[in-house]
C-alpha atoms as a PDB file:
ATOM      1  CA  UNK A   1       0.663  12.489   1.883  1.00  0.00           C
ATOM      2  CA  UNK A   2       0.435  11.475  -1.940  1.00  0.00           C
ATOM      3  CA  UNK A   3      -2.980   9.686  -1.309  1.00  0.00           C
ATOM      4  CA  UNK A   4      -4.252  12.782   0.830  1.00  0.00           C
ATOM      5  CA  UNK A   5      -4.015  15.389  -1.726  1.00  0.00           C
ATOM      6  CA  UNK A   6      -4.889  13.140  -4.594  1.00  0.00           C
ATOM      7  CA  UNK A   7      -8.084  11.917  -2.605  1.00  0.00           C
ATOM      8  CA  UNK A   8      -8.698  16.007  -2.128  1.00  0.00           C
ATOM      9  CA  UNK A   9      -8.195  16.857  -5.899  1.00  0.00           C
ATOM     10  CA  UNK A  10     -10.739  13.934  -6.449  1.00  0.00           C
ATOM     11  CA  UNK A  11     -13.133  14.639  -4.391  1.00  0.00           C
ATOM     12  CA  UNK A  12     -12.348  10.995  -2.813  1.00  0.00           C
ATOM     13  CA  UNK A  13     -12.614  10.075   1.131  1.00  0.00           C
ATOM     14  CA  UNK A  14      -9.305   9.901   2.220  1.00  0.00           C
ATOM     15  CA  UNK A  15      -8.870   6.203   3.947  1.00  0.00           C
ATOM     16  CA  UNK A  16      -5.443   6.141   5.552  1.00  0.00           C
ATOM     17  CA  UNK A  17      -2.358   3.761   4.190  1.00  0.00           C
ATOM     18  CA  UNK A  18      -0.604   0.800   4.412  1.00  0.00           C
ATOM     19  CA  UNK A  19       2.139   0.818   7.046  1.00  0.00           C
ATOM     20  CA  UNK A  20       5.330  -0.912   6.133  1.00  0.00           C
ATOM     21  CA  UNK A  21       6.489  -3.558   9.325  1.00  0.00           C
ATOM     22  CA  UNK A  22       9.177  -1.778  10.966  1.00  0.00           C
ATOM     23  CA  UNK A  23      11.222  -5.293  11.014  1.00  0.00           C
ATOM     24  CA  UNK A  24      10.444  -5.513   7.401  1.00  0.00           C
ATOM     25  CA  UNK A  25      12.836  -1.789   6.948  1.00  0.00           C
ATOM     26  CA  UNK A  26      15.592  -2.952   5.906  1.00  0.00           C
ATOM     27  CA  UNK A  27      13.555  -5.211   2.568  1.00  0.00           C
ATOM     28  CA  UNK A  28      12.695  -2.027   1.175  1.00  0.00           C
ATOM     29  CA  UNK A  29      15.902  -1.461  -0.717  1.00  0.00           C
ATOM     30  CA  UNK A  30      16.419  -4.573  -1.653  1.00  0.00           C
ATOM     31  CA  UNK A  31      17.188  -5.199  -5.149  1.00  0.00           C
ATOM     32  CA  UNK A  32      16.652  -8.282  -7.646  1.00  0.00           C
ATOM     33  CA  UNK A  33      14.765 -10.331 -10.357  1.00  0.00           C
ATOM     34  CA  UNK A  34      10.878  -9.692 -10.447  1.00  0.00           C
ATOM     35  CA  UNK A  35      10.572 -13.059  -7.898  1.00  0.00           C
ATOM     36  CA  UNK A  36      13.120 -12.006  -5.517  1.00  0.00           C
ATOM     37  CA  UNK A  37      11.125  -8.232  -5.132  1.00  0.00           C
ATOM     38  CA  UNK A  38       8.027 -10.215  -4.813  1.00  0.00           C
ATOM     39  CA  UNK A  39       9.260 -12.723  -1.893  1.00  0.00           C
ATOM     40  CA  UNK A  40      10.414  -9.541  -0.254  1.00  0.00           C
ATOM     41  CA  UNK A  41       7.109  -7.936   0.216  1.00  0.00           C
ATOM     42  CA  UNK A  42       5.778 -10.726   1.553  1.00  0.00           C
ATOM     43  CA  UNK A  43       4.290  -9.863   4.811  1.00  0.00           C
ATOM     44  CA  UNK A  44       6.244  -6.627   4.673  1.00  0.00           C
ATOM     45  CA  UNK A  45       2.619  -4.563   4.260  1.00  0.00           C
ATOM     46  CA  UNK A  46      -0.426  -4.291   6.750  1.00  0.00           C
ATOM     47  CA  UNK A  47      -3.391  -2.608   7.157  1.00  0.00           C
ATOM     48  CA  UNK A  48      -3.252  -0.638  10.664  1.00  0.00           C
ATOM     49  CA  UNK A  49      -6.482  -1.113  12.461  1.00  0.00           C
ATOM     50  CA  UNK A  50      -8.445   2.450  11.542  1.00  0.00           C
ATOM     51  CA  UNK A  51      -7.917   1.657   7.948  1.00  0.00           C
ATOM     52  CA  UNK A  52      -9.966  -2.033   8.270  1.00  0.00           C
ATOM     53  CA  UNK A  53     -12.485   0.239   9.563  1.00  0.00           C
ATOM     54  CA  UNK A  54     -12.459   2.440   6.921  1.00  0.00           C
ATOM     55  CA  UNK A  55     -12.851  -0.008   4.248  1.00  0.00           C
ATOM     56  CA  UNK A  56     -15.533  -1.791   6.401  1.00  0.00           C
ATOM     57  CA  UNK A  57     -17.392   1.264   5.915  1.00  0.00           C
ATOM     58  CA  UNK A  58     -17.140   2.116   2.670  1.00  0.00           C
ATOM     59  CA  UNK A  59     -17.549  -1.073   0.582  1.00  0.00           C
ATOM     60  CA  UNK A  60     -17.011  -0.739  -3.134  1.00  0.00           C
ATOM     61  CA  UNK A  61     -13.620   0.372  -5.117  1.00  0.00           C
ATOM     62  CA  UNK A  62     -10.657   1.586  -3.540  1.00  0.00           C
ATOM     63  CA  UNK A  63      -8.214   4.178  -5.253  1.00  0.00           C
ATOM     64  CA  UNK A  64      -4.688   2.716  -4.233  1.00  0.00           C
ATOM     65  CA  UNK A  65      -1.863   5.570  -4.844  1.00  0.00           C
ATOM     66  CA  UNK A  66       1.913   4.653  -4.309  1.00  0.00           C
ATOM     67  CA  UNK A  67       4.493   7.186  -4.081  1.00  0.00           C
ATOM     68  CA  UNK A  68       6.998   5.077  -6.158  1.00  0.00           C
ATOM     69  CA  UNK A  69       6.545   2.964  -8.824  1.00  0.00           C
ATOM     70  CA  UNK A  70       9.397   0.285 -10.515  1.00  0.00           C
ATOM     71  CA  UNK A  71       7.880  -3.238 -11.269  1.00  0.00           C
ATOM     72  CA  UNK A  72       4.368  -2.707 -10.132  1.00  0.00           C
ATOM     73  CA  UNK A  73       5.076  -5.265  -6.934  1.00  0.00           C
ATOM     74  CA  UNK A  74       3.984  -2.997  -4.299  1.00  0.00           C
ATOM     75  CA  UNK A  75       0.543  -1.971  -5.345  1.00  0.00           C
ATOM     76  CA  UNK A  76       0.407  -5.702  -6.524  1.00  0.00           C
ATOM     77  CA  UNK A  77       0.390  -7.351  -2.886  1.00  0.00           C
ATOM     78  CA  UNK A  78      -1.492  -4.060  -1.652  1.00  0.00           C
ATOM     79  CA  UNK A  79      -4.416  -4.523  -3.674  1.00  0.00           C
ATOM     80  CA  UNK A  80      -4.416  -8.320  -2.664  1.00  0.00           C
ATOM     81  CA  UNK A  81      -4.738  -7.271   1.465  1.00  0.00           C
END
């Protein structure tokens, strides 16, 4: 993944990612006004179970990397989980 090799480059632990809810699929194209992406991420992201554990053990700052950038929504609502 993206967040592998630039955790390797960086000499970084490598944590795991977000999952996407498979019912939430079909949000991910969706298209719209800055509110309208927002509302569709919500509750579209979770942290899978090894990942809590990860962050429980290593406390401090996290380097998010997404593969895909357009309005900055997705790594909004990721850094608030």
């Amino acid at each position: 993944s993206l967040g592998d090799r630039v955790a390797r480059i960086g000499q970084l632990p490598f944590l795991g990612g977000l999952v996407l809810r498979e019912d939430d699929e079909p949000r991910r194209a969706h298209r719209g006004n800055s509110a309208q992406r927002l509302l569709s991420l919500r509750g579209a992201l979770a942290v899978p179970a090894p990942l809590a554990e990860a962050l429980a053990e290593h406390p401090g700052p996290v380097l998010l990397v997404d593969d895909f950038t357009d309005t900055g929504w997705t790594i909004a609502v990721a850094a608030g989980l």
